[in-house]
Protein backbone atom coordinates (compact mmCIF):
# COMPACT_ATOMS: atom_id res chain seq x y z
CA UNK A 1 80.26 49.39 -30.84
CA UNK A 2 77.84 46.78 -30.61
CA UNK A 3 75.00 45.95 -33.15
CA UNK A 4 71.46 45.96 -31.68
CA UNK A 5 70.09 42.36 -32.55
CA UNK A 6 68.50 41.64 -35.80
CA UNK A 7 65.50 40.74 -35.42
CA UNK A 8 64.84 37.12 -36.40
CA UNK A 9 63.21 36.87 -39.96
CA UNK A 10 61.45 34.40 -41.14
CA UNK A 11 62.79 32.06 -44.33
CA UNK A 12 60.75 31.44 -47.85
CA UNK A 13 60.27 28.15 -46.93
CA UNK A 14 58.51 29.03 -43.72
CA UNK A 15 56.84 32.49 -45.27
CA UNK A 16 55.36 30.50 -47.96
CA UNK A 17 53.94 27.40 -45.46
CA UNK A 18 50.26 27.45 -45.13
CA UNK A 19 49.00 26.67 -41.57
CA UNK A 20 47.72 23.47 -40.68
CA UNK A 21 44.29 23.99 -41.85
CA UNK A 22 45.14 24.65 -45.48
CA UNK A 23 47.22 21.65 -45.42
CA UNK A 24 43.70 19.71 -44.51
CA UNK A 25 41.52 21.61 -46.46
CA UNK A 26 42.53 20.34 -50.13
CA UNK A 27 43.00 16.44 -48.53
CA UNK A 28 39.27 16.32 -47.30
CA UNK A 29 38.44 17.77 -50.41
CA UNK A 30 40.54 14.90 -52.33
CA UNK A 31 38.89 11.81 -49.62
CA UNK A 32 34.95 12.70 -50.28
CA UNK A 33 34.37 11.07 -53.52
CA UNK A 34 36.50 8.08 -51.83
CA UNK A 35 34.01 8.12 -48.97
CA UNK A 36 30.94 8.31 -51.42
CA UNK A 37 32.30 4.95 -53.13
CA UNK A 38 32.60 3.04 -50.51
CA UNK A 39 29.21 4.20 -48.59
CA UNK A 40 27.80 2.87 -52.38
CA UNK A 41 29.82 0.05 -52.54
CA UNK A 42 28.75 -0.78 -48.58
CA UNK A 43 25.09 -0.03 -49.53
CA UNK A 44 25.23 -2.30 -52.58
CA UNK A 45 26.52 -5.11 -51.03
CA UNK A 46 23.90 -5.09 -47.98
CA UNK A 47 21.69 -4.97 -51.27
CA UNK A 48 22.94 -8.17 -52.79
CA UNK A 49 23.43 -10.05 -49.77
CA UNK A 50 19.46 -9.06 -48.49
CA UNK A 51 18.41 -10.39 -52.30
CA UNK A 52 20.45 -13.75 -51.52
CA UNK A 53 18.92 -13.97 -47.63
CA UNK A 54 15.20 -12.35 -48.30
CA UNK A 55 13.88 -13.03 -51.58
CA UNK A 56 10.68 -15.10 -52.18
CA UNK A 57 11.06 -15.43 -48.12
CA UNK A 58 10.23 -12.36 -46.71
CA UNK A 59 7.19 -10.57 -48.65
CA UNK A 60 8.39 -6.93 -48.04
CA UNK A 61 11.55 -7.84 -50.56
CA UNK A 62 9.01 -8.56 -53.59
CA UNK A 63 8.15 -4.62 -53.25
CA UNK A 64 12.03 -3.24 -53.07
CA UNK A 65 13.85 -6.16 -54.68
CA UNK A 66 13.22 -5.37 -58.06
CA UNK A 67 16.28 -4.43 -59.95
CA UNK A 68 17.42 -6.63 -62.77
CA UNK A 69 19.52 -9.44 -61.93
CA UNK A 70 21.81 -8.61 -64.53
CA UNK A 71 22.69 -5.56 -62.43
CA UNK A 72 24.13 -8.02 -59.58
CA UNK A 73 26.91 -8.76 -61.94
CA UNK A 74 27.27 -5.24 -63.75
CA UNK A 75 27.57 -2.79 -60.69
CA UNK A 76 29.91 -4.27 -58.70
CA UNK A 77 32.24 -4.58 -61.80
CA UNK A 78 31.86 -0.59 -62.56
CA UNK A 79 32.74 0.25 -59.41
CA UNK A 80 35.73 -1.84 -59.69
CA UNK A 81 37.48 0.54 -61.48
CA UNK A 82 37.31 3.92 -59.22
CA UNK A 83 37.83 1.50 -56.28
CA UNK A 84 40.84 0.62 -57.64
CA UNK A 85 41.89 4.17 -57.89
CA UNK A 86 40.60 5.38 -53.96
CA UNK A 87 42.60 6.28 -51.26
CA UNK A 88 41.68 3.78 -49.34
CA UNK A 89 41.72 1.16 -51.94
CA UNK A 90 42.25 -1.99 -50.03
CA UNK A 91 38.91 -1.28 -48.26
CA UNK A 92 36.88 -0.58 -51.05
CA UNK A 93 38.06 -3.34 -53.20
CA UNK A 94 37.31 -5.50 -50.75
CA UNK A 95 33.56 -4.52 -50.37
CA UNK A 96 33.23 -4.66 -54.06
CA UNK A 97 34.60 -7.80 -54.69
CA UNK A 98 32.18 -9.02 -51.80
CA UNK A 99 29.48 -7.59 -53.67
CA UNK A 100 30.86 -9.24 -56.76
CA UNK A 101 30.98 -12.64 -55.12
CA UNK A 102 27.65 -12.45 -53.64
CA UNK A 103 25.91 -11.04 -56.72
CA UNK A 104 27.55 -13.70 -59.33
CA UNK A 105 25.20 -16.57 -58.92
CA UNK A 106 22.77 -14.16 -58.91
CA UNK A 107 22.94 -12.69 -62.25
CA UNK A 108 21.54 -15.79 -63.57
CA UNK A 109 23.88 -15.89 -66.77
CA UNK A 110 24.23 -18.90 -68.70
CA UNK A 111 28.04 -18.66 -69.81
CA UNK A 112 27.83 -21.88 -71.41
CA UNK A 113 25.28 -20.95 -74.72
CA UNK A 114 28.46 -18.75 -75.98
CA UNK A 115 29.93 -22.43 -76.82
CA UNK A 116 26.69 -24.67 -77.50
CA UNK A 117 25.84 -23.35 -80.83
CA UNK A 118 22.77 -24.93 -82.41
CA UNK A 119 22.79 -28.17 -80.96
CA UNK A 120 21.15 -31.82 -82.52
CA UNK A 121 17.29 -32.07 -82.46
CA UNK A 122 16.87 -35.95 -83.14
CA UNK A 123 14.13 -36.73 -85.46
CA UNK A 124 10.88 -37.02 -83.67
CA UNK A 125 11.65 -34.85 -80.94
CA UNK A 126 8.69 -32.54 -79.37
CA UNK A 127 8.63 -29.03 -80.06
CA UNK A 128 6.53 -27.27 -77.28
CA UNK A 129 6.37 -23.73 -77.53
CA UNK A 130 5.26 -21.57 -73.82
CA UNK A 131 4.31 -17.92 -74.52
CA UNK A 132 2.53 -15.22 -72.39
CA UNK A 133 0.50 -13.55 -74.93
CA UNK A 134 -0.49 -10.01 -73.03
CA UNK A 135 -4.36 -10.55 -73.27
CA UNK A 136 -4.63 -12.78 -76.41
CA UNK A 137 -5.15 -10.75 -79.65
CA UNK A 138 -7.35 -7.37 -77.90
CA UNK A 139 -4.45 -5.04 -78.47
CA UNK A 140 -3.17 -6.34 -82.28
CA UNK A 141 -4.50 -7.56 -85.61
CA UNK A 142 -6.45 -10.76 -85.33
CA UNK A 143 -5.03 -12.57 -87.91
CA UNK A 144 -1.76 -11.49 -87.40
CA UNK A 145 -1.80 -12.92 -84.05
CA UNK A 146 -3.13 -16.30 -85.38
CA UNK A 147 -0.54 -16.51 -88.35
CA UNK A 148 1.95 -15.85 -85.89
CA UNK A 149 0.99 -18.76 -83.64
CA UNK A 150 0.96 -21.01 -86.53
CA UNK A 151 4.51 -20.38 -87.68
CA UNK A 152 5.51 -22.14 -84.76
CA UNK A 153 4.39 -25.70 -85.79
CA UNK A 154 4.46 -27.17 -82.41
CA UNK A 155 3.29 -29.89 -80.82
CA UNK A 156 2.16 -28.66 -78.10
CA UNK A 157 1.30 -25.05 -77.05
CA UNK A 158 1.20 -23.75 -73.53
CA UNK A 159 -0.33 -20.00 -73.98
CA UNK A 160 -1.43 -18.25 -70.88
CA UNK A 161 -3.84 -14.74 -70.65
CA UNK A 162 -5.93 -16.42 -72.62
CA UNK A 163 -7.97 -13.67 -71.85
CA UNK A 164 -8.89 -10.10 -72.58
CA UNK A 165 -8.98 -6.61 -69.99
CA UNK A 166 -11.72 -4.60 -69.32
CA UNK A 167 -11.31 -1.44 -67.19
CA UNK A 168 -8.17 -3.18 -66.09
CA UNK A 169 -9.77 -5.94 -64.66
CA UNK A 170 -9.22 -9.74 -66.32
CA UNK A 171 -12.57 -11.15 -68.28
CA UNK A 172 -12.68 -14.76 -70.19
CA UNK A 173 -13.14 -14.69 -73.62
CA UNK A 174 -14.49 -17.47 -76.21
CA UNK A 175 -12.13 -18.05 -79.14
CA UNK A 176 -12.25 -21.82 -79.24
CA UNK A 177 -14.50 -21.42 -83.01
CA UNK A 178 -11.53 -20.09 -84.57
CA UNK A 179 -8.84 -22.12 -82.38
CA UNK A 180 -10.40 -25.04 -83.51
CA UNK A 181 -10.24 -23.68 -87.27
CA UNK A 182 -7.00 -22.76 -87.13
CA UNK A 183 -5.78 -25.63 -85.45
CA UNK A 184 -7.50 -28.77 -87.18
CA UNK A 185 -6.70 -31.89 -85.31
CA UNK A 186 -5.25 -30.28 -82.25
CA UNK A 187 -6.63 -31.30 -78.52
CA UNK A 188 -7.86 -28.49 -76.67
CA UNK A 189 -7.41 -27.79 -72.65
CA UNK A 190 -8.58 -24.89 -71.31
CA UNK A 191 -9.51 -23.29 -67.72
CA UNK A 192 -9.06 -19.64 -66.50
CA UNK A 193 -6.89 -17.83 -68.36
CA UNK A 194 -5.19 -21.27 -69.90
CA UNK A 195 -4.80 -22.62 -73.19
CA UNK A 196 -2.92 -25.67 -74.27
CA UNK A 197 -3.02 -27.09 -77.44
CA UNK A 198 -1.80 -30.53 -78.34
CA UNK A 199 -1.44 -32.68 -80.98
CA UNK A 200 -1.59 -36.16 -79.00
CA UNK A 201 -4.38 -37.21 -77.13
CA UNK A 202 -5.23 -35.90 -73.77
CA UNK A 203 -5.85 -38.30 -71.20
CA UNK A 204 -6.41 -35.76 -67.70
CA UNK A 205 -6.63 -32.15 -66.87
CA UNK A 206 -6.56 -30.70 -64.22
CA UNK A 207 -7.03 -26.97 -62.94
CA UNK A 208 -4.66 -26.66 -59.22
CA UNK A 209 -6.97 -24.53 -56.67
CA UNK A 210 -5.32 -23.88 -53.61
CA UNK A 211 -7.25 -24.49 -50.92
CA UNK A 212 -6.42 -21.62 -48.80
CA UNK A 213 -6.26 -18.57 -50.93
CA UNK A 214 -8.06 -15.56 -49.86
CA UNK A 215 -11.57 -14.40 -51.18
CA UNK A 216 -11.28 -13.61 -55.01
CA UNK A 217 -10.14 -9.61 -56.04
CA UNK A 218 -12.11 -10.04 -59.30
CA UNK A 219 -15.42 -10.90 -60.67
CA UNK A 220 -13.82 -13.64 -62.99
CA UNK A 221 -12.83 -16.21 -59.53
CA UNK A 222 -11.31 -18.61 -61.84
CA UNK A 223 -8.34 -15.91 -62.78
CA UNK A 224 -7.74 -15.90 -59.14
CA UNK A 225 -8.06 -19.31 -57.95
CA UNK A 226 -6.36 -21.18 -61.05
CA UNK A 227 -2.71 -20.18 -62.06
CA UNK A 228 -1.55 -23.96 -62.98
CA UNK A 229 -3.63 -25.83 -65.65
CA UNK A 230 -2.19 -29.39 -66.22
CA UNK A 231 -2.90 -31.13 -68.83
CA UNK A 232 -1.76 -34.77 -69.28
CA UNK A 233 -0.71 -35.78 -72.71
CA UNK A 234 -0.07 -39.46 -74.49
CA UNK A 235 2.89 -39.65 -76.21
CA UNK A 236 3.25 -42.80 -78.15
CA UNK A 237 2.15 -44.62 -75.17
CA UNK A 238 3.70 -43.12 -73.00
CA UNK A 239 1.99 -40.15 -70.52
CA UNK A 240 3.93 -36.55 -70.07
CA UNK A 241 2.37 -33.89 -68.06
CA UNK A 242 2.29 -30.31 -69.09
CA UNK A 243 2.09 -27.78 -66.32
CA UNK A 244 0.77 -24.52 -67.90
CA UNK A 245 1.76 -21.87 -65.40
CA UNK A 246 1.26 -18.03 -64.71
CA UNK A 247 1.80 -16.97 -61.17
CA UNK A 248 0.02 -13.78 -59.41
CA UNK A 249 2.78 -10.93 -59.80
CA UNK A 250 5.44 -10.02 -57.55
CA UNK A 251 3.81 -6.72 -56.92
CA UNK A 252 1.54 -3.90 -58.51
CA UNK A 253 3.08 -1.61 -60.90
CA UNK A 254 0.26 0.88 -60.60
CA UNK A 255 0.55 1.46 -57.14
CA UNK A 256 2.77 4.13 -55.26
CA UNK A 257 5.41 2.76 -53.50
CA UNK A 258 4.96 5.62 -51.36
CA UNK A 259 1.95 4.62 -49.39
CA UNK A 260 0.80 2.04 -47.32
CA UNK A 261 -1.65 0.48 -50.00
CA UNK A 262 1.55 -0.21 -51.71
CA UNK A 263 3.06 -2.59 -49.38
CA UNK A 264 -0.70 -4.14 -48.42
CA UNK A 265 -0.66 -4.89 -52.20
CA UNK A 266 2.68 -6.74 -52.10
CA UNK A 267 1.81 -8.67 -48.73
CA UNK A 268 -1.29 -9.69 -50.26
CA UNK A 269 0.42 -11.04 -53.66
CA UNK A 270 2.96 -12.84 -51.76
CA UNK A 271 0.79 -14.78 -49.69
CA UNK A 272 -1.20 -16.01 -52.91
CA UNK A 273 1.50 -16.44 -54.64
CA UNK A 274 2.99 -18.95 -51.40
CA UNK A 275 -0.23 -20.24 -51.88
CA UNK A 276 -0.15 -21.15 -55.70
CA UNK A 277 3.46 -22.08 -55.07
CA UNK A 278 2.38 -24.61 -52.29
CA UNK A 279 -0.35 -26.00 -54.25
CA UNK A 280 2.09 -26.62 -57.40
CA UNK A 281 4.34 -28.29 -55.28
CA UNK A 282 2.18 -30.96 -53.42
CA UNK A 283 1.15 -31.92 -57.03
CA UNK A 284 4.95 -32.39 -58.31
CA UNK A 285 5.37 -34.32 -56.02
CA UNK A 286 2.77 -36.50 -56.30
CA UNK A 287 3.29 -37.08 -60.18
CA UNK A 288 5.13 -39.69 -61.46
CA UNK A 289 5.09 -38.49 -64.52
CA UNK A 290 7.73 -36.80 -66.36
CA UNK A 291 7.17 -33.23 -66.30
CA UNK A 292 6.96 -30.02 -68.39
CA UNK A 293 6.15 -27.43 -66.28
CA UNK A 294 6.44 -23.88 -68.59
CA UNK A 295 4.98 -20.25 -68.48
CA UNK A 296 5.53 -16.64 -66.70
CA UNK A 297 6.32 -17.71 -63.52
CA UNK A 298 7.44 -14.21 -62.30
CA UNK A 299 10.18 -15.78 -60.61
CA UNK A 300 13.81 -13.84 -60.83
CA UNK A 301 17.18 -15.66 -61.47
CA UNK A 302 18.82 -16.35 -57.85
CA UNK A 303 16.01 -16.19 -55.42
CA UNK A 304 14.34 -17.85 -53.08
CA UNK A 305 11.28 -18.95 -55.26
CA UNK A 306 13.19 -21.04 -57.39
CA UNK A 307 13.33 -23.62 -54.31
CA UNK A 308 9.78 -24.67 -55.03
CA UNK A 309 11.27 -26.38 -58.28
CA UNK A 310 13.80 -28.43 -56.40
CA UNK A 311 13.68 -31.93 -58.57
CA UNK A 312 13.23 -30.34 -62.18
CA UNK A 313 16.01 -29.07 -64.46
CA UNK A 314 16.31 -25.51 -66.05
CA UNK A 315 15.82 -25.54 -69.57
CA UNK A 316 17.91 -22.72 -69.93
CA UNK A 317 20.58 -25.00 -69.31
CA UNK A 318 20.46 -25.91 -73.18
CA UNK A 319 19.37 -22.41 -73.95
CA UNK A 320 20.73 -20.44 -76.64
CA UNK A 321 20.79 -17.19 -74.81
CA UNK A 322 24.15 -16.53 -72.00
CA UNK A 323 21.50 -13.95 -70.20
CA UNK A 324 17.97 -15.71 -71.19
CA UNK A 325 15.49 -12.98 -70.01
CA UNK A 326 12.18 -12.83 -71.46
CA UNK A 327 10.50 -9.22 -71.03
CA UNK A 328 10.09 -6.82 -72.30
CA UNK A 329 10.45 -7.26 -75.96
CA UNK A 330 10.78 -4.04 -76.93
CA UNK A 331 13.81 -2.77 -75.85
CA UNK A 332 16.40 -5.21 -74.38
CA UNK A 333 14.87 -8.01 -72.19
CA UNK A 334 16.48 -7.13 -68.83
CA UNK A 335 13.94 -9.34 -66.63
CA UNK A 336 13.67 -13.27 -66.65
CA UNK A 337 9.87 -14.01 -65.67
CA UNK A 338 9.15 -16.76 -68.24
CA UNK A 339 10.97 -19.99 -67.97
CA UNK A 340 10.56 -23.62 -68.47
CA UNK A 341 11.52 -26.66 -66.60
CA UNK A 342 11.42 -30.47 -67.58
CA UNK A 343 12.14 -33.43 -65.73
CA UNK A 344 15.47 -35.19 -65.30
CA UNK A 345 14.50 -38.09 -67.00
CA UNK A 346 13.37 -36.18 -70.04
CA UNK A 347 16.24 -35.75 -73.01
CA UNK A 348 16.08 -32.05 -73.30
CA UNK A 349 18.15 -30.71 -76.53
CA UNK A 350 17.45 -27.44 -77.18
CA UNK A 351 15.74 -23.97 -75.33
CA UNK A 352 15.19 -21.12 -77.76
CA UNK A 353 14.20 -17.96 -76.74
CA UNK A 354 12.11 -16.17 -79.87
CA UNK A 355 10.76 -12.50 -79.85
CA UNK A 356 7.48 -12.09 -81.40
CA UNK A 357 6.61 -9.19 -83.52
CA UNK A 358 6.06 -6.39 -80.66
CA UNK A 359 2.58 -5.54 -81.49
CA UNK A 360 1.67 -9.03 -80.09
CA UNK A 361 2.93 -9.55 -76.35
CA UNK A 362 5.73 -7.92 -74.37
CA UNK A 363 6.80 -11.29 -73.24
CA UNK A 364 8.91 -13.59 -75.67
CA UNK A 365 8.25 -16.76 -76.38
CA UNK A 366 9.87 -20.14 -75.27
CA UNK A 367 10.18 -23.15 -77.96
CA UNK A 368 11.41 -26.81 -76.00
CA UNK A 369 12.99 -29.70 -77.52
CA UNK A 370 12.95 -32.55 -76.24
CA UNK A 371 12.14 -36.20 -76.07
CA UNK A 372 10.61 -38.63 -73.82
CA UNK A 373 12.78 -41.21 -71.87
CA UNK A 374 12.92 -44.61 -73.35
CA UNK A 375 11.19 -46.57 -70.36
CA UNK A 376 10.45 -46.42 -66.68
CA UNK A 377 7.44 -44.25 -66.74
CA UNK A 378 3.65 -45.17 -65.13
CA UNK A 379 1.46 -46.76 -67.76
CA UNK A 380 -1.00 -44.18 -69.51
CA UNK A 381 -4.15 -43.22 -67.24
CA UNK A 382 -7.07 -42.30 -69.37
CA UNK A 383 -9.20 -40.75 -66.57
CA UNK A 384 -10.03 -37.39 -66.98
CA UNK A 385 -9.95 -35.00 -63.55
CA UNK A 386 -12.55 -31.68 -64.23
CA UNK A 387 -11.59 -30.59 -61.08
């Protein structure tokens, strides 16, 4: 007798195989984060490479460019890591050590202070101290903010706001009585929201007005037309020009980025600032003086701006800080708006970056020194320019 067929069964391997779709399911779920890190690492690295291409070209960056240039450095080495560990590694890697390349130069890190230490100051050498002091002494104790200014014992001071706020808006103040007091023997220069103080003779100043800057925004027209205030000093016979310098800001804080007024704002400021910037560089070049040229520029690390001081030397370059930003001082500094530059020809020894009791400013303070070349300069001039 014959057996009806058994029907065929299926094994344990087979019974306990989940259809294609399950075997998908848990693999997209495993890819996404993959595909979020690269999308971030893609994003970042347009970021960079539009910060190298754009900025302090294009005024629409100055409103979206803003992030510390520290973070050029810093992001693209955290994602390193998970990139590292993605499925599709070799892709992601790649885009991050793009970003990495890009962003390096960018950072505006000064690897070279870790091995500089304190450095030889030569006896004689100039101490010039550049500070942003937030609005002068209207928001702290009076003769705190003196003493303070005092402890420095420089030669020469280059102090911008110079100034106080009313209702938000800039208004000149009159402190030269107790400047003068405090400062016995000291030369006085002063236009607009500039103050420099020096101890040699000064033979020339000079306020820089561009010539084709809109209609002033305030009732005080000298805070809009006059963000340079040189000042030529004689140094045992010898002439060095001091460029006191605050440039119109990269954008308005108080605005929403949101609307339209927003980005009018930042066109507006960028076109003044090209302005200022054009003005300060027609009278560089023109000087054959050497140069000091110090204050908040509000110019980032890496950007386009800095090609308007092609010809002068970064003082940073004998700072004592790797990452030398300057505000804000409470809290770490993560933004690099003050800086300093001196000519080639000058012997520069030492850039010191000091914070000042917080009260005072949210900008630290800048103290130079440095010494004058030996010869080759333009006799002393002893005109004096009120323009």
């Amino acid at each position: 007798m014959t057996r009806a067929p058994v029907p065929e069964t299926l094994t344990d391997d087979a019974a306990e195989s989940p259809p294609e779709a399950s075997l998908n399911a848990p693999s997209k779920r495993r890819s996404w984060p993959g595909t979020v890190l690269l999308v971030v690492a893609v994003l970042w690295t347009l970021f960079v490479a539009g910060r190298a291409v754009f900025s302090g070209r294009w005024w629409l960056w100055n409103g979206v460019g803003l992030a510390p240039p520290l973070a050029c450095l810093l992001v693209p080495v955290v994602l390193l890591v998970p990139a590292a560990l993605a499925r599709r590694r070799l892709l992601t890697v790649g885009v991050v050590l793009t970003s990495l390349l890009l962003g390096s130069w960018q950072a505006g890190l000064h690897p070279g202070a870790l091995f500089r230490g304190e450095g030889k100051v030569p006896p004689g050498a100039l101490k010039v101290v550049s500070w942003d002091t937030f609005f002068w002494d209207q928001d702290s104790d009076k003769d705190d903010f003196y003493a303070y200014l005092k402890s420095r014992a420089a030669d020469v001071y280059l102090l911008q706001e110079y100034e106080n706020a009313r209702d938000g808006r800039p208004v000149p103040i009159d402190e030269l009585a107790r400047i003068k007091a405090e400062f016995p023997g000291y030369h006085v220069a002063t236009r607009g929201e500039f103050l420099t103080l020096s101890r040699y003779p000064i033979v020339r100043t000079k306020a820089l007005r561009p010539s084709d800057l809109a209609k002033p925004d305030t009732d005080w027209a000298d805070y809009w037309n006059i963000r340079v205030l040189r000042t030529d000093v004689r140094v045992d016979g010898r002439v060095l020009s001091l460029y006191n310098t605050h440039l119109p800001d990269l954008l308005n804080v108080d605005r929403n980025p949101l609307t339209a007024s927003y980005y009018r704002s930042v066109h507006q400021l960028s076109d003044r600032r090209d302005a200022h910037f054009r003005s300060l560089r027609a009278d560089l070049k023109a000087n054959r003086n050497p140069v000091v040229l110090a204050g908040d520029l509000n110019v980032l690390p890496g950007t386009g701006d800095l090609r308007w001081f092609d010809g002068l030397r970064d003082a940073a370059e004998k700072g004592d800080s790797v990452y030398p930003a300057t505000f804000p001082v409470r809290g770490p500094a993560l933004w690099r708006l003050d800086w300093a530059f001196v000519s080639p020809s000058l012997r520069l020894h030492r850039q010191s970056l000091l914070d000042p009791p917080a009260a005072l400013s949210t900008h630290r303070l800048i103290d130079l020194r440095l010494s004058l070349p030996a010869s080759g300069d333009p006799a002393p001039t002893t005109d004096k320019d009120r323009s």
